[in-house]
N, C-alpha and C. Protein backbone atom coordinates (compact mmCIF):
# COMPACT_ATOMS: atom_id res chain seq x y z
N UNK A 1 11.59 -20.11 -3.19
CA UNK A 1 11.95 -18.99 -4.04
C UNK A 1 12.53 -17.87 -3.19
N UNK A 2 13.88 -17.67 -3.29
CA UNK A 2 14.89 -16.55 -2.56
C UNK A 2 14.56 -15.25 -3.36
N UNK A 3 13.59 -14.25 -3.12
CA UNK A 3 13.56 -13.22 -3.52
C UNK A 3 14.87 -12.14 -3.81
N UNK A 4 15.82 -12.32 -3.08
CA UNK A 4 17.17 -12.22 -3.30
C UNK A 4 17.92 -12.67 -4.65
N UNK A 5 17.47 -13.44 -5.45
CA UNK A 5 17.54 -14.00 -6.69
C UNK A 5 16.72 -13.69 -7.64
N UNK A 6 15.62 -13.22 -7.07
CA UNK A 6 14.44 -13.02 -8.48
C UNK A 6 15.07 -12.35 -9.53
N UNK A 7 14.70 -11.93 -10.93
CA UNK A 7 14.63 -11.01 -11.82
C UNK A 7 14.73 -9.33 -11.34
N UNK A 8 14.86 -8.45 -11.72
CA UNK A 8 14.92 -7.29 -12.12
C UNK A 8 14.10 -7.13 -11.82
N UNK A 9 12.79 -7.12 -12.88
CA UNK A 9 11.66 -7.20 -13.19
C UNK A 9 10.63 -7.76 -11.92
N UNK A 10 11.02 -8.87 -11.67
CA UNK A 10 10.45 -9.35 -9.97
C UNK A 10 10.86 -8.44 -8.62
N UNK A 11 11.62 -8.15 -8.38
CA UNK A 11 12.10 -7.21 -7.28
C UNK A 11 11.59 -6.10 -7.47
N UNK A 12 11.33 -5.30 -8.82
CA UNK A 12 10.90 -3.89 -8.47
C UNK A 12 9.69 -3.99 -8.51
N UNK A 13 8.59 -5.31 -9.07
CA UNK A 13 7.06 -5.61 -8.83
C UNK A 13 7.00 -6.14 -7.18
N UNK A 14 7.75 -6.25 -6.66
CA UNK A 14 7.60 -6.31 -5.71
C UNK A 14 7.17 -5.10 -4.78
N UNK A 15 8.49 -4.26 -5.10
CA UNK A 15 8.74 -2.65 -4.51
C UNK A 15 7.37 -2.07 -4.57
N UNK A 16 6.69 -2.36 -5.70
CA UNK A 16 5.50 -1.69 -6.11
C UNK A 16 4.71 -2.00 -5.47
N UNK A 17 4.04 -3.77 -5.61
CA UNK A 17 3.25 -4.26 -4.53
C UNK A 17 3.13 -3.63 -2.67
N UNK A 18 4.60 -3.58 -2.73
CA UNK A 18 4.38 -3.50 -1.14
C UNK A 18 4.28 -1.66 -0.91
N UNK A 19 4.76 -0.48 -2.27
CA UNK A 19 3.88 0.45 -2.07
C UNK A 19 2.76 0.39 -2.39
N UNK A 20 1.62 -0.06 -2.70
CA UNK A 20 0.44 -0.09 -2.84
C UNK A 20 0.19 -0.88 -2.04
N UNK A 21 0.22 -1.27 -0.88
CA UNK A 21 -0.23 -2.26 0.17
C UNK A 21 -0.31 -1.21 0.92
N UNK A 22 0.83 -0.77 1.70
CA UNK A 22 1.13 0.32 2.68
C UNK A 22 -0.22 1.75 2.37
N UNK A 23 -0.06 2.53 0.59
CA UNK A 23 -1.06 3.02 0.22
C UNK A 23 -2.37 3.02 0.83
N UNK A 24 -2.68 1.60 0.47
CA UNK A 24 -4.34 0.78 0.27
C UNK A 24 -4.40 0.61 2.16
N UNK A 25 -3.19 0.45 2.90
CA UNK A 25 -3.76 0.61 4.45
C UNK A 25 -4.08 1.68 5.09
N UNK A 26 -3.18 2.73 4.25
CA UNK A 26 -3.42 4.31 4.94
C UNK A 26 -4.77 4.44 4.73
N UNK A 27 -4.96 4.13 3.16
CA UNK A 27 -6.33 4.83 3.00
C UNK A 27 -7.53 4.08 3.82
N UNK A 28 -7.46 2.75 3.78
CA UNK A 28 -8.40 1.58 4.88
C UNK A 28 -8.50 2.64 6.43
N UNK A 29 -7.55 3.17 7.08
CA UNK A 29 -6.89 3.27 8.25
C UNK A 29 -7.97 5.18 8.48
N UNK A 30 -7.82 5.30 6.90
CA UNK A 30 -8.64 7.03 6.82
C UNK A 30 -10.14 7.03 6.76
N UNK A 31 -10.66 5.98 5.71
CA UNK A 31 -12.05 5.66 5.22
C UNK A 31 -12.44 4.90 6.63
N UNK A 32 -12.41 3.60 6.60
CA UNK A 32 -13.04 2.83 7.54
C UNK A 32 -12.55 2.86 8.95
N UNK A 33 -11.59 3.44 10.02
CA UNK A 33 -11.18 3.56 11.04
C UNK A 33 -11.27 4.91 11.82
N UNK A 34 -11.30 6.22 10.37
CA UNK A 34 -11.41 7.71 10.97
C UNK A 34 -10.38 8.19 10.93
N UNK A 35 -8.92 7.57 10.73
CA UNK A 35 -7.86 8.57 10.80
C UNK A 35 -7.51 9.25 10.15
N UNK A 36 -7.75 10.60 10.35
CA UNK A 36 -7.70 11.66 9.21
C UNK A 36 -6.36 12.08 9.20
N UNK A 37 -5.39 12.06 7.73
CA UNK A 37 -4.21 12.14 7.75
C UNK A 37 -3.91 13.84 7.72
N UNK A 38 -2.51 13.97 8.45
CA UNK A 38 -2.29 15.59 8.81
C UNK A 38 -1.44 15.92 7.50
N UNK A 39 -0.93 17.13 7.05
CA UNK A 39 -0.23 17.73 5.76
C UNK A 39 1.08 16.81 5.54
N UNK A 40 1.92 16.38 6.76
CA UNK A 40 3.02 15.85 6.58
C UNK A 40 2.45 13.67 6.26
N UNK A 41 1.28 13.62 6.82
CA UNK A 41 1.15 12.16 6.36
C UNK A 41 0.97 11.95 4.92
N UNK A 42 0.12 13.12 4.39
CA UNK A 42 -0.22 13.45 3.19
C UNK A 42 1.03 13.21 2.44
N UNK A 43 1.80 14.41 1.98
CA UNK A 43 3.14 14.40 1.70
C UNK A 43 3.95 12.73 1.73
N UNK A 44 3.88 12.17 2.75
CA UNK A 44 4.30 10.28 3.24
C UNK A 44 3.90 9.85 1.78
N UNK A 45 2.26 9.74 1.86
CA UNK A 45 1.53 9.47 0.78
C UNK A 45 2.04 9.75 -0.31
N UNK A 46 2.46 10.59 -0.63
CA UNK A 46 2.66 11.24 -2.15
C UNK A 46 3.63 10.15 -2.01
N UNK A 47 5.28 10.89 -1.38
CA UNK A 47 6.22 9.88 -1.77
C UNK A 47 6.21 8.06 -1.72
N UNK A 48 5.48 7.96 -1.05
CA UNK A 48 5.34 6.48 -1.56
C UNK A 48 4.51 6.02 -3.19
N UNK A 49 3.42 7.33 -3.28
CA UNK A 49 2.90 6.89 -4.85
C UNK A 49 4.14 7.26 -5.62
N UNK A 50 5.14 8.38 -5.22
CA UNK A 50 6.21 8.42 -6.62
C UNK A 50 6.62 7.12 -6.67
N UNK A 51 6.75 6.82 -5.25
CA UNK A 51 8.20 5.05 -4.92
C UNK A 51 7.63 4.42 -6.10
N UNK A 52 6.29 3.64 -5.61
CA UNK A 52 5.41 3.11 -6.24
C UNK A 52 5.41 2.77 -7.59
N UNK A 53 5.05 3.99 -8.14
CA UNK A 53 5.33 4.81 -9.94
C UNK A 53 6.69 4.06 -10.11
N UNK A 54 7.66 4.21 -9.48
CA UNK A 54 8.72 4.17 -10.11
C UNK A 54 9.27 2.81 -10.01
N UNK A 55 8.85 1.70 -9.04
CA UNK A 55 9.09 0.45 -8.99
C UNK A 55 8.19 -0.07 -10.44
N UNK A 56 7.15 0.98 -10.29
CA UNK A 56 6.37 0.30 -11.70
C UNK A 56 6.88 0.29 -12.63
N UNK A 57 7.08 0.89 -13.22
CA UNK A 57 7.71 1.56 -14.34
C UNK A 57 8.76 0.84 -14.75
N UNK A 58 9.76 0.50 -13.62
CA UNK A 58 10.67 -0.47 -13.94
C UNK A 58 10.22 -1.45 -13.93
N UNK A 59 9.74 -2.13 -13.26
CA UNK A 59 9.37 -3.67 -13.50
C UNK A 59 8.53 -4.03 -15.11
N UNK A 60 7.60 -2.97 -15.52
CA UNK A 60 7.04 -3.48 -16.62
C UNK A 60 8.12 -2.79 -17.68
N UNK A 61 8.80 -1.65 -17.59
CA UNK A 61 9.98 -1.78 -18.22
C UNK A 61 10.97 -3.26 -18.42
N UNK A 62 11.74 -3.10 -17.47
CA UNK A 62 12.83 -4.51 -17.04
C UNK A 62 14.09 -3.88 -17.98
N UNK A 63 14.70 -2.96 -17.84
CA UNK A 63 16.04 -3.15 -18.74
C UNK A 63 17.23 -4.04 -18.36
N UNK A 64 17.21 -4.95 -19.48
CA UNK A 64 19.02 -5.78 -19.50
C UNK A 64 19.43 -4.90 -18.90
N UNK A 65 19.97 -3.91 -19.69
CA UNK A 65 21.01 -3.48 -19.02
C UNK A 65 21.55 -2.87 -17.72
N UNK A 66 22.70 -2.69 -17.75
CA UNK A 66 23.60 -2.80 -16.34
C UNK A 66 22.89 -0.68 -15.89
N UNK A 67 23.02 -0.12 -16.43
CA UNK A 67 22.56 1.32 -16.92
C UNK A 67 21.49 1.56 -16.80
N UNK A 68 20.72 0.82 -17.38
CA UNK A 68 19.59 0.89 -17.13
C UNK A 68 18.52 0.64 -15.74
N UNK A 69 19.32 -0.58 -15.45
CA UNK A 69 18.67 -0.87 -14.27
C UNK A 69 19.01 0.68 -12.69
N UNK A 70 20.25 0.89 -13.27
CA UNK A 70 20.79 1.64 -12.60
C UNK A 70 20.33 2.65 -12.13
N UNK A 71 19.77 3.13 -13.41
CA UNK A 71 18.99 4.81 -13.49
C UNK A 71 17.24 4.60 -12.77
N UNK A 72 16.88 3.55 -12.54
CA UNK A 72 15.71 3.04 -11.89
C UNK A 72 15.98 3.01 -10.59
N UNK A 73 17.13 2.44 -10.19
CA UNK A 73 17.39 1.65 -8.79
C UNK A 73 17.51 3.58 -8.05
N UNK A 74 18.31 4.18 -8.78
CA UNK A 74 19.06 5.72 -8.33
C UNK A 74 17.44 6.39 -8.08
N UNK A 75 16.58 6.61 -9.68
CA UNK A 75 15.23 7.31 -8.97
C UNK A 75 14.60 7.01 -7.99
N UNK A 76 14.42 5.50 -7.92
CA UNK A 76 13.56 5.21 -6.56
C UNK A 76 14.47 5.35 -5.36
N UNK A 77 15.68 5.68 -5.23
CA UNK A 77 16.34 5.69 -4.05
C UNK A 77 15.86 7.12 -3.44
N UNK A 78 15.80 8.58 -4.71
CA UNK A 78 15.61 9.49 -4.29
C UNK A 78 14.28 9.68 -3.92
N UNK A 79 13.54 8.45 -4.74
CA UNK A 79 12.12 9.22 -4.27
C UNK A 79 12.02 8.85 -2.78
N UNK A 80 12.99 6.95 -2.27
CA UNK A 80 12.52 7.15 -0.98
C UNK A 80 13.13 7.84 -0.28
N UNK A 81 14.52 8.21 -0.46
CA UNK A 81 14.87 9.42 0.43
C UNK A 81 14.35 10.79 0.65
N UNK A 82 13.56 11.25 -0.41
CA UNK A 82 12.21 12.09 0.23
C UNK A 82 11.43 11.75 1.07
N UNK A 83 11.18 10.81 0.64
CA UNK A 83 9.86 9.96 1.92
C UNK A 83 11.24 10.19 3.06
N UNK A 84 11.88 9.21 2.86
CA UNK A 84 12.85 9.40 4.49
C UNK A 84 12.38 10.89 5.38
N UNK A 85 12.90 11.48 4.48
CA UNK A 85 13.16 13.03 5.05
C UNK A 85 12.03 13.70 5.39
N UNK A 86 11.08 13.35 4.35
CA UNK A 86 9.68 14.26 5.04
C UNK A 86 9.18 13.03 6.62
N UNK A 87 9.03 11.22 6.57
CA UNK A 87 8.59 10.63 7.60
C UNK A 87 9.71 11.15 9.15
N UNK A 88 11.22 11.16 8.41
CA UNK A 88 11.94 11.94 9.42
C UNK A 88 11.35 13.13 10.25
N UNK A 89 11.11 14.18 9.66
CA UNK A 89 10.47 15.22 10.27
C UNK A 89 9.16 15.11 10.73
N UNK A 90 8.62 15.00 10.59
CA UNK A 90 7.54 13.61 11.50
C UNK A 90 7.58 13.20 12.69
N UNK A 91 8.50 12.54 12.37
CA UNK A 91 9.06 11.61 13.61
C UNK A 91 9.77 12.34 14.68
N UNK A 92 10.42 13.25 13.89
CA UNK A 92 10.90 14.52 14.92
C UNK A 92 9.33 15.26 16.09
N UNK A 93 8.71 16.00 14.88
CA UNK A 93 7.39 17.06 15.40
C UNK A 93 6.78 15.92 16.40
N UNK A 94 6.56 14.81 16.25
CA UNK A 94 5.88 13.78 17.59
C UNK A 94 6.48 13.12 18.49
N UNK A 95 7.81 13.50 18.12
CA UNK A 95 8.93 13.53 19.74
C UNK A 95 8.80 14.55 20.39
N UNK A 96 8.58 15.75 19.63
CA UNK A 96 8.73 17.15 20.74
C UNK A 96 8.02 17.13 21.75
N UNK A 97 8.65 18.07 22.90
CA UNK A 97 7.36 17.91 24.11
C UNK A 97 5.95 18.52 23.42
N UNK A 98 4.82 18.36 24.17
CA UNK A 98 3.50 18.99 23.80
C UNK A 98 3.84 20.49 23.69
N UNK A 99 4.68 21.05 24.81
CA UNK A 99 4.95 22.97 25.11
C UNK A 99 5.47 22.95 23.82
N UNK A 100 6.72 22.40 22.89
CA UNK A 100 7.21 22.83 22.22
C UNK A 100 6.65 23.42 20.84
N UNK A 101 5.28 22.97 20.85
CA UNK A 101 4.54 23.55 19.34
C UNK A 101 4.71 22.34 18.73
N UNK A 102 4.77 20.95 18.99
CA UNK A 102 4.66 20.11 18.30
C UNK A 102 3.71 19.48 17.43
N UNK A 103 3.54 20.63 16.62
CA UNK A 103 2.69 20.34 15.22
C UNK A 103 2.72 20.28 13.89
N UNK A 104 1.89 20.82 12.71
CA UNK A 104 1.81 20.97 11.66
C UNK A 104 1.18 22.41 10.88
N UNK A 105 1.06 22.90 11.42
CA UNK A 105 -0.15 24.20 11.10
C UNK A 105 -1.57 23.76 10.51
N UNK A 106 -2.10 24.45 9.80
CA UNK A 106 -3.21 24.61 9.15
C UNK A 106 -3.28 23.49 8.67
N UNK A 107 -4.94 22.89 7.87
CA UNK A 107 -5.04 22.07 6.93
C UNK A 107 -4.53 22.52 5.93
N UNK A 108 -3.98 20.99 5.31
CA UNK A 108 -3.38 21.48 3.24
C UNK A 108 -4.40 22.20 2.68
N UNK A 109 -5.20 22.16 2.98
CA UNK A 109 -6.91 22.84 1.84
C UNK A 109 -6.34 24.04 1.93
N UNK A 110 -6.55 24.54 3.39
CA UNK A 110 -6.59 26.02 3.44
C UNK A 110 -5.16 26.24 3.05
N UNK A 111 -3.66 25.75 3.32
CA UNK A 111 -2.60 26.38 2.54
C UNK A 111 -2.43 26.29 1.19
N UNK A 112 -3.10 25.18 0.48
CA UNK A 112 -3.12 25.69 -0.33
C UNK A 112 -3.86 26.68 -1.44
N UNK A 113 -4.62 26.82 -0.77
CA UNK A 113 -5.79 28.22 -1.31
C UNK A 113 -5.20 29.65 -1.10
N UNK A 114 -4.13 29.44 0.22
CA UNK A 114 -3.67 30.99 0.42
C UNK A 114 -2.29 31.34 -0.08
N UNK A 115 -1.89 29.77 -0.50
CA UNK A 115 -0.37 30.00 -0.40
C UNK A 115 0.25 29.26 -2.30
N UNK A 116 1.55 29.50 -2.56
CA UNK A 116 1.81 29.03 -3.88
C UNK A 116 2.07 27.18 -3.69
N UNK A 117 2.70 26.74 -4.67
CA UNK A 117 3.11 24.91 -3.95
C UNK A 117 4.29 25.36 -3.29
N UNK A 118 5.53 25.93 -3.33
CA UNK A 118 6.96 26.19 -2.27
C UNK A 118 6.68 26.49 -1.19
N UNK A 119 5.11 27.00 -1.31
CA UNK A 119 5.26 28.19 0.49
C UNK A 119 4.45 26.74 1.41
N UNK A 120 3.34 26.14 0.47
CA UNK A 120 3.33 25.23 1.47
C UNK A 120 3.59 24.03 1.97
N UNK A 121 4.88 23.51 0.75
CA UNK A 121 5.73 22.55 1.08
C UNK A 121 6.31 22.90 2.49
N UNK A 122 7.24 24.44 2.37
CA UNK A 122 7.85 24.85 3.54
C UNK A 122 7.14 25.41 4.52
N UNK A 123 6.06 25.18 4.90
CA UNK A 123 5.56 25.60 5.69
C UNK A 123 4.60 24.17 6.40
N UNK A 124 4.58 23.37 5.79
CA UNK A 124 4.16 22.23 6.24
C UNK A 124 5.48 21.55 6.85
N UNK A 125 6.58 21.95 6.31
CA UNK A 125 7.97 20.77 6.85
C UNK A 125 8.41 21.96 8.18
N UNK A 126 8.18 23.23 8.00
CA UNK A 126 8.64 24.05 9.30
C UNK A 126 7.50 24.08 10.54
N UNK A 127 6.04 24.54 10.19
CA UNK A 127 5.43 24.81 10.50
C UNK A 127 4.99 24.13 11.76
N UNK A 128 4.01 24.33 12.46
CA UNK A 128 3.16 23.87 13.67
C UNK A 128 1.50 23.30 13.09
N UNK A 129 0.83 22.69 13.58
CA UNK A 129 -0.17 22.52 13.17
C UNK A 129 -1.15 20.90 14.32
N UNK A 130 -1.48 19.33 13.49
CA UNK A 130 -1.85 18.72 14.09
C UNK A 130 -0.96 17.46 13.79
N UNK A 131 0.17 17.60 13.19
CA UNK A 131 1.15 16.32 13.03
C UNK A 131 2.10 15.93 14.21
N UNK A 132 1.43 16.16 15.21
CA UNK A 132 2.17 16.32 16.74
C UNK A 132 1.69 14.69 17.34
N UNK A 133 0.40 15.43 17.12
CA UNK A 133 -1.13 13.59 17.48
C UNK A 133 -0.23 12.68 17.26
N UNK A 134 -0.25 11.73 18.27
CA UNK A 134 -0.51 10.37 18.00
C UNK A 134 -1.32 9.65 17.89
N UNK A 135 -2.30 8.96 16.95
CA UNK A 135 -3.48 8.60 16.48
C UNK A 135 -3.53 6.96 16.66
N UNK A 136 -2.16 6.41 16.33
CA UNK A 136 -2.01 5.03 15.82
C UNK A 136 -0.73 4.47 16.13
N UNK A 137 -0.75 3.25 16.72
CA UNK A 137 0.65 3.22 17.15
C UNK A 137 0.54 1.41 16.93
N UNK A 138 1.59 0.80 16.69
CA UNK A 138 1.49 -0.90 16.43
C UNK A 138 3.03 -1.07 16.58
N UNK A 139 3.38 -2.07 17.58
CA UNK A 139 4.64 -2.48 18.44
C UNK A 139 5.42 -1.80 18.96
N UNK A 140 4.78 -0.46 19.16
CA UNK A 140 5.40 0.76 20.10
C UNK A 140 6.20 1.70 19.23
N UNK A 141 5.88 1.74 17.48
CA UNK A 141 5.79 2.47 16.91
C UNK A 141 4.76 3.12 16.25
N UNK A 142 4.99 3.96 15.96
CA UNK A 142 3.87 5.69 15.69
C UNK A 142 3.93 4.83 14.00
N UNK A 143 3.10 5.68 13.56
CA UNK A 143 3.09 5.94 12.08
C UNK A 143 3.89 6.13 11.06
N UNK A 144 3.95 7.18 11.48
CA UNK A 144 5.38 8.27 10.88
C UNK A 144 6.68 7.41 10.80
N UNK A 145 6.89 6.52 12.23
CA UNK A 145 7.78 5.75 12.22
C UNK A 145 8.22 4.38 11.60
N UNK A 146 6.55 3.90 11.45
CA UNK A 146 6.68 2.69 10.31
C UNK A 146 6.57 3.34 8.85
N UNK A 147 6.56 4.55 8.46
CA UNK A 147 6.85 4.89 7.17
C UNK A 147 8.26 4.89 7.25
N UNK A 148 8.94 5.69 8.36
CA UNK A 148 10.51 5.87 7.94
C UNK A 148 10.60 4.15 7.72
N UNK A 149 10.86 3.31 8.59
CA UNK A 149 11.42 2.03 8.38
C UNK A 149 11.26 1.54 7.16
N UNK A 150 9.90 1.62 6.63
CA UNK A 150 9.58 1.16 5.78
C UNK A 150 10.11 2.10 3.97
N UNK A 151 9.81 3.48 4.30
CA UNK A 151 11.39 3.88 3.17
C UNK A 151 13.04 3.51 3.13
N UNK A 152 13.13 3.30 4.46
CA UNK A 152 14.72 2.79 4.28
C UNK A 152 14.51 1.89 3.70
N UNK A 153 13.76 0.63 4.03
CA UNK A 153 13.66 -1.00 3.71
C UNK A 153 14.10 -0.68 2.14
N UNK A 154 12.93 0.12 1.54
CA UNK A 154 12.44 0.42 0.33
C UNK A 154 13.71 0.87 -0.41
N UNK A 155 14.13 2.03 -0.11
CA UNK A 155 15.60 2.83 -0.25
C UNK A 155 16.60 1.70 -0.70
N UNK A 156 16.76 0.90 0.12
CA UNK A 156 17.87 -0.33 0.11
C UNK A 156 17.55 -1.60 -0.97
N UNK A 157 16.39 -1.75 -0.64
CA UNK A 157 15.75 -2.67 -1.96
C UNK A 157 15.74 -2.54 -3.41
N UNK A 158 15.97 -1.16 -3.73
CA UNK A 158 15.95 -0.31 -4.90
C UNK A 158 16.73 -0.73 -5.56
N UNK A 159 18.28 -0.29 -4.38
CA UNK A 159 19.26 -0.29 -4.62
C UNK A 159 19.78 -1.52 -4.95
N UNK A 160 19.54 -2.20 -4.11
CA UNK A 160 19.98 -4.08 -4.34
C UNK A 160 19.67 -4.80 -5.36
N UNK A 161 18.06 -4.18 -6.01
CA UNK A 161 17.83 -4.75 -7.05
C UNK A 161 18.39 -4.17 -8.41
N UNK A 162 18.70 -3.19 -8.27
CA UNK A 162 19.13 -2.26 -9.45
C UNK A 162 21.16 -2.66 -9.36
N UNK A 163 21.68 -2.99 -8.54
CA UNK A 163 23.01 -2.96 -8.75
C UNK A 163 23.55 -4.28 -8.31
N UNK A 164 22.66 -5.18 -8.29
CA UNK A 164 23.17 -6.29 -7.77
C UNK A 164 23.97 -6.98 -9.31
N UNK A 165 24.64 -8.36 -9.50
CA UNK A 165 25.24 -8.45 -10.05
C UNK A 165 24.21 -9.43 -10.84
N UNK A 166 24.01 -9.89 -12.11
CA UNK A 166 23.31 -10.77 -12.29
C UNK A 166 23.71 -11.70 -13.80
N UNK A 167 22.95 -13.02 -13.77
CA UNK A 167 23.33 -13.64 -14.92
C UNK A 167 23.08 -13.15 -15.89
N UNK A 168 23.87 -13.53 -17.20
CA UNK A 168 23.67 -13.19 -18.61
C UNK A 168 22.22 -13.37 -18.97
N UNK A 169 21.00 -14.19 -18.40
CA UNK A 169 19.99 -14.15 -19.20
C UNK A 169 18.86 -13.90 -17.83
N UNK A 170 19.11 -12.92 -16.98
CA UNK A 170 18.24 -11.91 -15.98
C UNK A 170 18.36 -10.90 -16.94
């Protein structure tokens, strides 16, 4: 079975599966290992539950149509290009040297108790804090870095499944 061929409906249960895998390891990786995630892993998190949501949604949806599939393949592209952009900056703050302030600021708790949701979106994506750490690393990539890979993958999969060309009775 060429997953490259599946259904509509099969490709974006897929998308879903493999966000709730990734999900279900962070959280394994937080509960049973200790790694306590920083404001920007958090954020990772979110955008993969939108990805997630939205592979769902389509798959138990499934629209025929050419439009339809379209407007699925386009949301989940943006949701992973959020993820991109927030695991991007990430990936940036744990390249910097240690001198450079390579962090995150405060815990989310405390920004968000002092601050509105805009101030501490932007202040978690500008800010300094503990998203500098390297905690976890598997084939000589960081975290942060198997999320980016793993939103592009995602990003592209969206897309392939949503605009690919298919038979009259997919």
């Amino acid at each position: 079975m060429n997953p490259l061929r599946w259904t509509f409906r099969a490709q974006f249960l897929l998308g879903f599966l493999i966000c709730a895998g990734l999900l279900g390891y962070a959280i394994f990786l937080q509960l049973k290992i200790g790694l306590e995630p920083c404001p920007l892993c958090i954020f990772q998190r979110l955008a993969f539950a939108a990805l997630g949501l939205l592979f769902l949604i389509g798959a138990l949806h499934g629209p025929r149509e050419r439009a339809g599939r379209g407007t699925y393949g386009v949301l989940a592209f943006i949701a992973a290009a959020v993820g991109i952009g927030i695991a991007g900056r990430h990936v940036y703050v744990q390249l910097l040297p240690k001198d450079m302030g390579s962090s995150c600021g405060p815990p989310l708790a405390f920004l968000s108790e002092t601050m509105g949701p805009l101030e501490v979106f932007r202040t978690v994506l500008t800010g300094t804090g503990d998203c500098g750490n390297i905690d976890w690393q598997f084939l000589g990539l960081t975290m942060p870095m198997w999320s980016l890979v793993w939103f592009a993958l995602l990003a592209g999969w969206a897309l392939f499944a949503a605009l690919r060309k298919r038979s009259t009775r997919q």
